[in-house]
N, C-alpha and C. Protein backbone atom coordinates (compact mmCIF):
# COMPACT_ATOMS: atom_id res chain seq x y z
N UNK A 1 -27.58 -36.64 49.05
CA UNK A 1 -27.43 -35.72 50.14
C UNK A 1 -27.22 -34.29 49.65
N UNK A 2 -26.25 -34.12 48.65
CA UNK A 2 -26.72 -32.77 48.28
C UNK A 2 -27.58 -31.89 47.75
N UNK A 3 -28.49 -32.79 46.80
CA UNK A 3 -29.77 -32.33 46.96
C UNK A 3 -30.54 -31.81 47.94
N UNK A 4 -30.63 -32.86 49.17
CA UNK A 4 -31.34 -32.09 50.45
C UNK A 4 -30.26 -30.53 50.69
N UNK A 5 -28.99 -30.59 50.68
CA UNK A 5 -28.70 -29.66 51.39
C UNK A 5 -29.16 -28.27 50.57
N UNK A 6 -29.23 -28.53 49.35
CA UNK A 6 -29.66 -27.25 48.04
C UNK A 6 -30.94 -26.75 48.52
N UNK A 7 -31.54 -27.93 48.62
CA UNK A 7 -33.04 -27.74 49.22
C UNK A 7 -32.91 -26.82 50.23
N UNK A 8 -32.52 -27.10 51.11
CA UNK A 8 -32.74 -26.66 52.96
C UNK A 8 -32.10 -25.12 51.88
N UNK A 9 -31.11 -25.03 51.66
CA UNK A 9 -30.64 -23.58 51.66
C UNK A 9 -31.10 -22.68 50.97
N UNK A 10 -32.00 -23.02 49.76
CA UNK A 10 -32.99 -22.18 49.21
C UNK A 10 -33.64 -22.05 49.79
N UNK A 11 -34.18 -22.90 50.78
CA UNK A 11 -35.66 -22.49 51.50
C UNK A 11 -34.89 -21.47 52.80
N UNK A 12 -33.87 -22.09 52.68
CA UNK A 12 -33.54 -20.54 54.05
C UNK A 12 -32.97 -19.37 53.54
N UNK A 13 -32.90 -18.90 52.10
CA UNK A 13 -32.90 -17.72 51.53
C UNK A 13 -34.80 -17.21 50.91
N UNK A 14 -35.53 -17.99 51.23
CA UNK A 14 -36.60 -17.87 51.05
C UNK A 14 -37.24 -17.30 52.13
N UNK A 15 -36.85 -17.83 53.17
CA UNK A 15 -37.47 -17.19 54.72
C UNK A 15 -37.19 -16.18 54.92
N UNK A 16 -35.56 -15.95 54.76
CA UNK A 16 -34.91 -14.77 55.38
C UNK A 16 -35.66 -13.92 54.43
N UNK A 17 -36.27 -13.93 53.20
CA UNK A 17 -36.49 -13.10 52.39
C UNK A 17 -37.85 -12.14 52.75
N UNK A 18 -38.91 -13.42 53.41
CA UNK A 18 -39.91 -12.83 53.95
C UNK A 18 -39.90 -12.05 54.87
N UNK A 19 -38.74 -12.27 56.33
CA UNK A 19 -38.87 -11.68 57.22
C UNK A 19 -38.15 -10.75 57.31
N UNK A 20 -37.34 -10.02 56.10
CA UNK A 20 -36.75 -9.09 55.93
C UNK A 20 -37.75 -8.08 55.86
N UNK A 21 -37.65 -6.45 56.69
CA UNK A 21 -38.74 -5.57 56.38
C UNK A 21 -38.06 -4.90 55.56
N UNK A 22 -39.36 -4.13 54.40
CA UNK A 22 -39.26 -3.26 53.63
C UNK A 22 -38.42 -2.15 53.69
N UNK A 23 -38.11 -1.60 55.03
CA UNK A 23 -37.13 -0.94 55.31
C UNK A 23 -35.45 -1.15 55.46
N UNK A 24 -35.34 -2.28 54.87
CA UNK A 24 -34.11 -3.16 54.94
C UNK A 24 -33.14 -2.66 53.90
N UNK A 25 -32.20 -2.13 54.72
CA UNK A 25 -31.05 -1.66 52.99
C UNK A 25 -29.93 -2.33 53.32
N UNK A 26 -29.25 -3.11 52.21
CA UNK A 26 -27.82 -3.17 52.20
C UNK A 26 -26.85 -2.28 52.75
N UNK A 27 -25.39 -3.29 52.55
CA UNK A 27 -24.54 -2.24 52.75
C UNK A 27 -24.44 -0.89 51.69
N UNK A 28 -23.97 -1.37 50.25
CA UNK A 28 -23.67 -0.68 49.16
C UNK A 28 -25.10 0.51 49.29
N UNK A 29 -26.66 0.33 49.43
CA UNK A 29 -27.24 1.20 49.47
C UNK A 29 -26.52 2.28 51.12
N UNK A 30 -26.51 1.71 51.86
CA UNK A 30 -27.02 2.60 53.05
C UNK A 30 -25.12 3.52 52.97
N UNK A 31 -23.98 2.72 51.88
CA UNK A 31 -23.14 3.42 51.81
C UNK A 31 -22.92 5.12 50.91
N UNK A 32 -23.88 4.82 49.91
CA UNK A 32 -24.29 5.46 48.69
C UNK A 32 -25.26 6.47 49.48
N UNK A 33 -26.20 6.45 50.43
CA UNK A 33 -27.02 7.35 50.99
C UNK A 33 -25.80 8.59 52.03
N UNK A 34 -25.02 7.81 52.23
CA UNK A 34 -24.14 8.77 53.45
C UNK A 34 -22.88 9.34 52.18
N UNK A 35 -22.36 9.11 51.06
CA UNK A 35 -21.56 9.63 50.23
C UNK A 35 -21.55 11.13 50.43
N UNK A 36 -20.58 11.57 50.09
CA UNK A 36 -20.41 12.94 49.78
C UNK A 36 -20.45 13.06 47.88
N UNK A 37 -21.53 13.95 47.70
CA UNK A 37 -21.54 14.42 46.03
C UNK A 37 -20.39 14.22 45.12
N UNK A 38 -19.53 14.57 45.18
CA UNK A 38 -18.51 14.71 44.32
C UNK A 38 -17.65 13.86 44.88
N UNK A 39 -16.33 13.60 43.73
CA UNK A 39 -15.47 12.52 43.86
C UNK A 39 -14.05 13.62 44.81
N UNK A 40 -12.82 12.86 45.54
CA UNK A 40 -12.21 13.48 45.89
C UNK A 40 -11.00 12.39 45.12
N UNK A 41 -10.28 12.76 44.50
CA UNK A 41 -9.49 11.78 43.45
C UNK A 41 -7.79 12.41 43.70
N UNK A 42 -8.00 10.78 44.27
CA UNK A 42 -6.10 11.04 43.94
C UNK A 42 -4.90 10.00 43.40
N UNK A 43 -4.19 9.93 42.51
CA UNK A 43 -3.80 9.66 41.34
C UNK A 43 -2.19 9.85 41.85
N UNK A 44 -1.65 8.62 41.88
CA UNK A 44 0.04 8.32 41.92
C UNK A 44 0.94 7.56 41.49
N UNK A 45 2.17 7.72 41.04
CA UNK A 45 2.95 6.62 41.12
C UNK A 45 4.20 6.97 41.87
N UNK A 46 5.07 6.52 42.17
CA UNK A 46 6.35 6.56 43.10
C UNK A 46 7.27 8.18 42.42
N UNK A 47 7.15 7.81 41.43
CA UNK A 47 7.55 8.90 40.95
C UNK A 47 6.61 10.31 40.33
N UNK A 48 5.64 10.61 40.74
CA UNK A 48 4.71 11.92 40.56
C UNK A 48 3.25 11.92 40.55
N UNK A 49 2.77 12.79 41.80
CA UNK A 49 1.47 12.89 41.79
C UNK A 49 0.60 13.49 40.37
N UNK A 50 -0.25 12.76 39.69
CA UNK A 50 -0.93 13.06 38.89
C UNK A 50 -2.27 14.04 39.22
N UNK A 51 -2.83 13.40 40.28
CA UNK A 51 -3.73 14.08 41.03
C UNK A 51 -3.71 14.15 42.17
N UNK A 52 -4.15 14.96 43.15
CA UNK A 52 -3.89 15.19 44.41
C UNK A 52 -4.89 15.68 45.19
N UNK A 53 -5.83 14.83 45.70
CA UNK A 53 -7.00 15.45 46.63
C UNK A 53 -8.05 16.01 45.54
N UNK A 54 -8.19 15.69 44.32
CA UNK A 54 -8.56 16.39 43.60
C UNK A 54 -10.09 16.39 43.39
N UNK A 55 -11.21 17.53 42.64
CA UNK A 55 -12.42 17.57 43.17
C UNK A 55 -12.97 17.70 41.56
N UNK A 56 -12.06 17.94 40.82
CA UNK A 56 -12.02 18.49 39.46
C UNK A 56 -12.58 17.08 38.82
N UNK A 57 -12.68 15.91 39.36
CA UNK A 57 -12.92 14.58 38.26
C UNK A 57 -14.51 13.93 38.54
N UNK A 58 -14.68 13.26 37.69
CA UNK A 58 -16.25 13.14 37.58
C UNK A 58 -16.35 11.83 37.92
N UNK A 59 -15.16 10.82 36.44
CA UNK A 59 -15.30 9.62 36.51
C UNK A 59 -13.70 8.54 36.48
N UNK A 60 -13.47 7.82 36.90
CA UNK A 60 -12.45 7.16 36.33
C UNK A 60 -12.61 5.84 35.90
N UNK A 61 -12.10 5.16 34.86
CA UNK A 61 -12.00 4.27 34.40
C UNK A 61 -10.66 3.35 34.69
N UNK A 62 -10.84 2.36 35.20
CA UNK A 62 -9.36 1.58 36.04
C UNK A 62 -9.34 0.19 35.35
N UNK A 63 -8.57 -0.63 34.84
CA UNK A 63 -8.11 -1.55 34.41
C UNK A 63 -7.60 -2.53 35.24
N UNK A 64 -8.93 -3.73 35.77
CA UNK A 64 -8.57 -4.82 36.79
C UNK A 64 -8.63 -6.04 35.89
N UNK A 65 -8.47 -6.98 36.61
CA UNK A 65 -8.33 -8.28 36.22
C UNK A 65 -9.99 -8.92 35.84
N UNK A 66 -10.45 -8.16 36.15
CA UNK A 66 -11.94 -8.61 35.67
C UNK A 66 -12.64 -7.75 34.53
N UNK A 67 -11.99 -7.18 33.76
CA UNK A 67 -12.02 -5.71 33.27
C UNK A 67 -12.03 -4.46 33.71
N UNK A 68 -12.66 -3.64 32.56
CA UNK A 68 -12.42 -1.79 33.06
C UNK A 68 -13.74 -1.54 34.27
N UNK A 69 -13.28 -0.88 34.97
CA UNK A 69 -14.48 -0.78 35.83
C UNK A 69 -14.39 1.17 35.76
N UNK A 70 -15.50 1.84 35.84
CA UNK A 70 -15.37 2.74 35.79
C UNK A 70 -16.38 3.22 37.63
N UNK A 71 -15.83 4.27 37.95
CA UNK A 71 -15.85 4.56 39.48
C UNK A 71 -16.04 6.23 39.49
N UNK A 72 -17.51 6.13 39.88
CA UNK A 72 -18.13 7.52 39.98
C UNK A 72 -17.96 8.14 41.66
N UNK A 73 -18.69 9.19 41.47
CA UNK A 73 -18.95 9.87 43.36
C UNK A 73 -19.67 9.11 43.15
N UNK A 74 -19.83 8.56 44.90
CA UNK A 74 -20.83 7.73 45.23
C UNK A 74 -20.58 5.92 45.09
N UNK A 75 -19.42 5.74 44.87
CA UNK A 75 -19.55 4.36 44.07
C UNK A 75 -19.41 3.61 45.39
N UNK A 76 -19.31 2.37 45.43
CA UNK A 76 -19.79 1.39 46.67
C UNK A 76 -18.09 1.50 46.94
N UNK A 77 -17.77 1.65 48.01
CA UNK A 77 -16.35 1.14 49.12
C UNK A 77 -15.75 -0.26 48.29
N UNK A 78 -15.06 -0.04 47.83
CA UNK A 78 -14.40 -1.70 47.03
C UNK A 78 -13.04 -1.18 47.08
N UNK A 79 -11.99 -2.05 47.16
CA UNK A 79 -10.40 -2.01 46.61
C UNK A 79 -10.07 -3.27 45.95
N UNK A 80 -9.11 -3.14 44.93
CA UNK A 80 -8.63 -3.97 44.21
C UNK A 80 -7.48 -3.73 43.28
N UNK A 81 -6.73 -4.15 42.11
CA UNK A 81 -5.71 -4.38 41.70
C UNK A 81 -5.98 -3.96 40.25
N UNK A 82 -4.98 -2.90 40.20
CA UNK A 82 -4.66 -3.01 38.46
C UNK A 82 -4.19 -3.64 37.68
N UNK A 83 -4.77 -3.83 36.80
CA UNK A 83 -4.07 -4.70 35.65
C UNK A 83 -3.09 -4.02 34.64
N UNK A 84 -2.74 -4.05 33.46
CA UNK A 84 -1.34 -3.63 33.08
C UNK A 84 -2.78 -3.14 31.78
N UNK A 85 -2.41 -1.92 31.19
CA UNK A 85 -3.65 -0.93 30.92
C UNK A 85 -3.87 0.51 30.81
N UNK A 86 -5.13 0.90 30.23
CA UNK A 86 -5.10 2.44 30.10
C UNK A 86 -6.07 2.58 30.76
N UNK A 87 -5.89 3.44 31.86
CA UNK A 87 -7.14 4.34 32.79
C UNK A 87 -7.18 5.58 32.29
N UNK A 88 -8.38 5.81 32.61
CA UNK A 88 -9.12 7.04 32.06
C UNK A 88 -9.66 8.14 33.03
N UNK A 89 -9.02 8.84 32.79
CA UNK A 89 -9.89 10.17 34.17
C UNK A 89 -10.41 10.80 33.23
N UNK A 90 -12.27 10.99 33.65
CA UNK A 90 -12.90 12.00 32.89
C UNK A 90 -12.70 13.42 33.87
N UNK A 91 -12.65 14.48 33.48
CA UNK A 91 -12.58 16.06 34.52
C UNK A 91 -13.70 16.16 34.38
N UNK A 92 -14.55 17.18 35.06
CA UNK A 92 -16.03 17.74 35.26
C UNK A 92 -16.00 18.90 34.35
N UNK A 93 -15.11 19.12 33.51
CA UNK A 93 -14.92 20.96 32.27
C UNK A 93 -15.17 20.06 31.05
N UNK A 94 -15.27 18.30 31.27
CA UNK A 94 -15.11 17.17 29.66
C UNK A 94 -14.04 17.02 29.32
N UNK A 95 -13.05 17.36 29.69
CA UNK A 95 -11.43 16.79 29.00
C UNK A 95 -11.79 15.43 29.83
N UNK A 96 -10.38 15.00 29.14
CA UNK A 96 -10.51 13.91 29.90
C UNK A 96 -8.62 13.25 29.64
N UNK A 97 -8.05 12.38 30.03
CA UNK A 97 -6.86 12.44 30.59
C UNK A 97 -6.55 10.72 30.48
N UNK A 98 -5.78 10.25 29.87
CA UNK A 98 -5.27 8.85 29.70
C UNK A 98 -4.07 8.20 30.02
N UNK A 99 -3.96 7.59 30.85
CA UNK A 99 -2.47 6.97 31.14
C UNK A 99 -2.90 5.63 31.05
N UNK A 100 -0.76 5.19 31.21
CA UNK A 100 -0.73 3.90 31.20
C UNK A 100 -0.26 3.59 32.29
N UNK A 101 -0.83 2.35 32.42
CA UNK A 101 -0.75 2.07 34.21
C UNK A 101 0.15 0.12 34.39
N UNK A 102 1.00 0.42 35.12
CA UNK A 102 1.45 -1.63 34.94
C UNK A 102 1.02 -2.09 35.64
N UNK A 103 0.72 -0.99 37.20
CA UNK A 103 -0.19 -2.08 38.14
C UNK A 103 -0.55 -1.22 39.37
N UNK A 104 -0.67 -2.10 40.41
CA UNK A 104 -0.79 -1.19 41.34
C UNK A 104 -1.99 -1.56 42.51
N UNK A 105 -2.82 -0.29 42.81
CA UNK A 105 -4.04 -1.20 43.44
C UNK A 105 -4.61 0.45 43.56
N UNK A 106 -6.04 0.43 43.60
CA UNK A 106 -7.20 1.60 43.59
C UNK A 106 -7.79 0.86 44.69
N UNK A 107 -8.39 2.20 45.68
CA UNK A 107 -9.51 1.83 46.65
C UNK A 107 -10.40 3.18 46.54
N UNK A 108 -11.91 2.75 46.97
CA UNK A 108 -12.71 3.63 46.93
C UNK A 108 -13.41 3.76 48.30
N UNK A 109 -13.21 5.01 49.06
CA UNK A 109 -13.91 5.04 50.58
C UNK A 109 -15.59 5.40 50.06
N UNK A 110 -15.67 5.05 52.05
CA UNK A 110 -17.64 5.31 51.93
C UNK A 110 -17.57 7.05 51.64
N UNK A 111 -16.24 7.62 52.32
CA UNK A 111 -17.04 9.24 51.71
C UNK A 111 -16.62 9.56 50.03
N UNK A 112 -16.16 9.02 49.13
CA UNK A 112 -16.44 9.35 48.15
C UNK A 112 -14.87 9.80 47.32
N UNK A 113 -13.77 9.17 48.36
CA UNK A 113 -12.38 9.90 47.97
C UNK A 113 -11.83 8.49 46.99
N UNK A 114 -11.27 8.39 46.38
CA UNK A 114 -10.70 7.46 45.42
C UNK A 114 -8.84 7.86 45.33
N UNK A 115 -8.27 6.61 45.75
CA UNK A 115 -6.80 6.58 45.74
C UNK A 115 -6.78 5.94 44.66
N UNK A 116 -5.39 6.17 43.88
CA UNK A 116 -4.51 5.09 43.03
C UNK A 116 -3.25 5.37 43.32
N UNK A 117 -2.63 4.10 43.72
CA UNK A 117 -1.42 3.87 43.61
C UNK A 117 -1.12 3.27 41.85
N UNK A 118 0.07 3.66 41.60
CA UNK A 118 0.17 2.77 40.41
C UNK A 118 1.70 2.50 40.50
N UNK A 119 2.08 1.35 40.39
CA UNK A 119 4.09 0.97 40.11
C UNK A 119 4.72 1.91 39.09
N UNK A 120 3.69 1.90 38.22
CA UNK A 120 4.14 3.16 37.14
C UNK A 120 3.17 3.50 36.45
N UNK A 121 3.33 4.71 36.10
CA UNK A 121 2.46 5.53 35.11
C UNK A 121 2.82 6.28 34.28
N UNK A 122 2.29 6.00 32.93
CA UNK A 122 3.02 7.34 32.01
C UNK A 122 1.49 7.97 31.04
N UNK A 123 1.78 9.07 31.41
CA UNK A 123 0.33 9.99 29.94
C UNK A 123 0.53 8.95 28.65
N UNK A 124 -0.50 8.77 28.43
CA UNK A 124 -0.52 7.85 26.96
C UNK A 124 0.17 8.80 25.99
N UNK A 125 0.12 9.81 25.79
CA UNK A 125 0.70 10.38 24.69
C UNK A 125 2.22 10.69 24.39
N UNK A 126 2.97 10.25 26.03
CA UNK A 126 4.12 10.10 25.92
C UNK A 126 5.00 8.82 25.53
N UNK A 127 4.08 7.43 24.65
CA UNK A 127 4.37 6.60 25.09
C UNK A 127 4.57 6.03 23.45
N UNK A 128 5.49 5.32 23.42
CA UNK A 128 6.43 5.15 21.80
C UNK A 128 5.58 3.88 21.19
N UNK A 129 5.05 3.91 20.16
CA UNK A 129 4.44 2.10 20.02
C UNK A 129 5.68 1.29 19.07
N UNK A 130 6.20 2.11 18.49
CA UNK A 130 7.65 1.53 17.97
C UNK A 130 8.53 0.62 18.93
N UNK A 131 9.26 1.45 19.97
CA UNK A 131 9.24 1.37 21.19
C UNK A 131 8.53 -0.20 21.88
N UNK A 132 7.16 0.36 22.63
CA UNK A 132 6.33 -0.53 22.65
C UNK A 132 6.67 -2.35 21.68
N UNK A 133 6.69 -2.12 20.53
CA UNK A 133 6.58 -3.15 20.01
C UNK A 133 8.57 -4.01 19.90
N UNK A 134 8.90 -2.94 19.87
CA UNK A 134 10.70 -3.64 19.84
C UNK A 134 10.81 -4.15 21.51
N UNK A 135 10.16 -3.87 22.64
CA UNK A 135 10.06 -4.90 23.68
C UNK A 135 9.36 -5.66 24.09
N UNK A 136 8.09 -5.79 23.04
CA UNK A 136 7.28 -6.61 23.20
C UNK A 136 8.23 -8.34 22.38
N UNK A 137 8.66 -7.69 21.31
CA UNK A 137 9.18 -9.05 20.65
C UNK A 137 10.58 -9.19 21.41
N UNK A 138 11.20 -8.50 22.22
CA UNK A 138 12.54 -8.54 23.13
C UNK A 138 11.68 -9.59 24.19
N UNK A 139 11.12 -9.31 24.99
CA UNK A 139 10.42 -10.07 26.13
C UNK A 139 9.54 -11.28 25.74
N UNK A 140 9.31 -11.35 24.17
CA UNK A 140 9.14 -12.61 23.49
C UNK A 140 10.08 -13.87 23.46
N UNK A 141 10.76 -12.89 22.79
CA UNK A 141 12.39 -13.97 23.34
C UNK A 141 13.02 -14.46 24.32
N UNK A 142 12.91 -13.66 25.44
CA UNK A 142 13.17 -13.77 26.69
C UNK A 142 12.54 -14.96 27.29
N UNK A 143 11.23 -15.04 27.08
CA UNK A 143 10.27 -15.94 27.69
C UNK A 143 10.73 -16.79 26.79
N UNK A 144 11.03 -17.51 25.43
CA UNK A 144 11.08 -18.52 24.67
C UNK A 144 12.52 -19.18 25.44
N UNK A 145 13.14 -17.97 25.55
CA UNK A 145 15.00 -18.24 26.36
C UNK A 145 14.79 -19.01 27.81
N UNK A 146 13.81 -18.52 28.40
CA UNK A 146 13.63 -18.89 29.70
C UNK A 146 14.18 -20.19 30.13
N UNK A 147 14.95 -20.57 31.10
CA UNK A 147 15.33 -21.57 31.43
C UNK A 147 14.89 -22.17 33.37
N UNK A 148 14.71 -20.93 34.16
CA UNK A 148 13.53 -20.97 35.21
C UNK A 148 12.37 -20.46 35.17
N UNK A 149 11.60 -20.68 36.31
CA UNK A 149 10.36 -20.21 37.00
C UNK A 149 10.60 -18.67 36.52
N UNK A 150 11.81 -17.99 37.27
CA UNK A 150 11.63 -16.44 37.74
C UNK A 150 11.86 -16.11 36.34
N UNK A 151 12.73 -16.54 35.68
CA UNK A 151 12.96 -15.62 34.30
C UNK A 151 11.54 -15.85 33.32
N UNK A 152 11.07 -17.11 33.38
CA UNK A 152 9.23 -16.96 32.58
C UNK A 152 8.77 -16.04 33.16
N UNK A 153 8.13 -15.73 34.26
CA UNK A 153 7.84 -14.95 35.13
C UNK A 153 7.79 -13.48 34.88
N UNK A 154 9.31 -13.00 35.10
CA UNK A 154 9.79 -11.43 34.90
C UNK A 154 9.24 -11.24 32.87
N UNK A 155 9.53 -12.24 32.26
CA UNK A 155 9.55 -12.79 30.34
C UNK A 155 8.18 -11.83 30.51
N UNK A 156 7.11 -13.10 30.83
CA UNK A 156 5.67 -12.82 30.59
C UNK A 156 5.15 -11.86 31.43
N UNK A 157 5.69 -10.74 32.31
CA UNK A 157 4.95 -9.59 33.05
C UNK A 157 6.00 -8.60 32.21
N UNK A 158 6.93 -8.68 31.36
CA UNK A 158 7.00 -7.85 30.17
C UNK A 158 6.45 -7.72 29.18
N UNK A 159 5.75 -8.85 28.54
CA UNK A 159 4.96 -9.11 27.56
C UNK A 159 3.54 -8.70 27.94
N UNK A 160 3.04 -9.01 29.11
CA UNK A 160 1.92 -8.07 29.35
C UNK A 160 1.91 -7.07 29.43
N UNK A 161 2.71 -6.23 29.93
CA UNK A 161 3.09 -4.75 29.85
C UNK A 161 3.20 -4.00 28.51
N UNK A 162 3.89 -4.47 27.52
CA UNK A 162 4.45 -4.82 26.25
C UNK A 162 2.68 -4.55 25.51
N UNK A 163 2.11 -5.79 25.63
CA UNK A 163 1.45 -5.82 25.03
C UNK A 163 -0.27 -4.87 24.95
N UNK A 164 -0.14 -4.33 26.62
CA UNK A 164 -1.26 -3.23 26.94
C UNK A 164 -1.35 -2.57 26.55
N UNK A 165 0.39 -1.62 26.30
CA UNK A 165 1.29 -0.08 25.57
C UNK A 165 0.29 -0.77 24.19
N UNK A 166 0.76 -1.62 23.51
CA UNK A 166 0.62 -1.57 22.00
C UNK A 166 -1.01 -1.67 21.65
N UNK A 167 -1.83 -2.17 22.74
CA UNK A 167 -2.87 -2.39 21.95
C UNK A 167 -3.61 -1.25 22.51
N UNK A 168 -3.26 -0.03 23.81
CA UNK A 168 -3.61 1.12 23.75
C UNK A 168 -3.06 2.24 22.66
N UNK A 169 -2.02 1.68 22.25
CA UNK A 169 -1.38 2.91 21.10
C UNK A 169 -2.35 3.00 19.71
């Protein structure tokens, strides 16, 4: 029986295919046709706007659970979740700007504006790998100590954190 059903459903992505006209656009195209040129970028964590409405950025690079995704003007309407990581803002002058991010969530509208929230953020260059590495092996222990759910838990979302700092440093 599942054979037939594979059957039937290829052949009804086969039909729909024919009777689709040439003039037929997706969402992601017909979103990308109405964009506004440039990016409008804004960049946060609880404690200080990094960017703000900003027009100055070209590209960003964001750190999800599926990897880095990088997010131009124009990019298709998506939201999703940061992973614990270094994002990258390129500027439109070529600098370009690196933080560390633990989490958070990025969305991208159809006109072309890009939010980040982040739980925290710090400029990579403010960020200790000494440091970094004396809580990576602290939150090692922690997790080996663990005796519940919540303390593995809090252990190993230090150790990921822990371990993003060090392998961006």
């Amino acid at each position: 029986m599942a054979g037939v059903s594979t059957r039937i459903f290829g052949l009804g992505r086969q039909c729909a295919r024919r009777f689709l006209s040439q003039s037929h656009r997706t969402y992601a195209e017909a979103a990308a046709a109405s964009q506004a040129e440039e990016m409008v970028f804004t960049f946060a964590s609880p404690v200080q706007a990094y960017y703000k409405e900003s027009t100055d950025v070209r590209q960003v690079d964001v750190p999800t659970g599926a990897g880095t995704i990088g997010i131009l003007a124009k990019h298709v309407p998506i939201f999703g979740v940061l992973k614990p990581g270094v994002m990258t803002v390129f500027e439109n002058d070529g600098k370009s700007a690196k933080y560390f991010v633990s989490s958070g969530s990025f969305n991208v509208n159809e006109d072309s504006s890009v939010q980040i929230a982040a739980e925290e953020a710090v400029p990579l260059d403010q960020l200790d790998r000494d440091a970094a590495r004396e809580c990576l092996n602290k939150a090692q222990a922690e997790l080996a100590s663990a005796t519940n759910d919540l303390e593995r838990a809090e252990a190993q979302i230090a150790i990921d954190c822990s371990e993003a700092i060090v392998n961006a440093l």
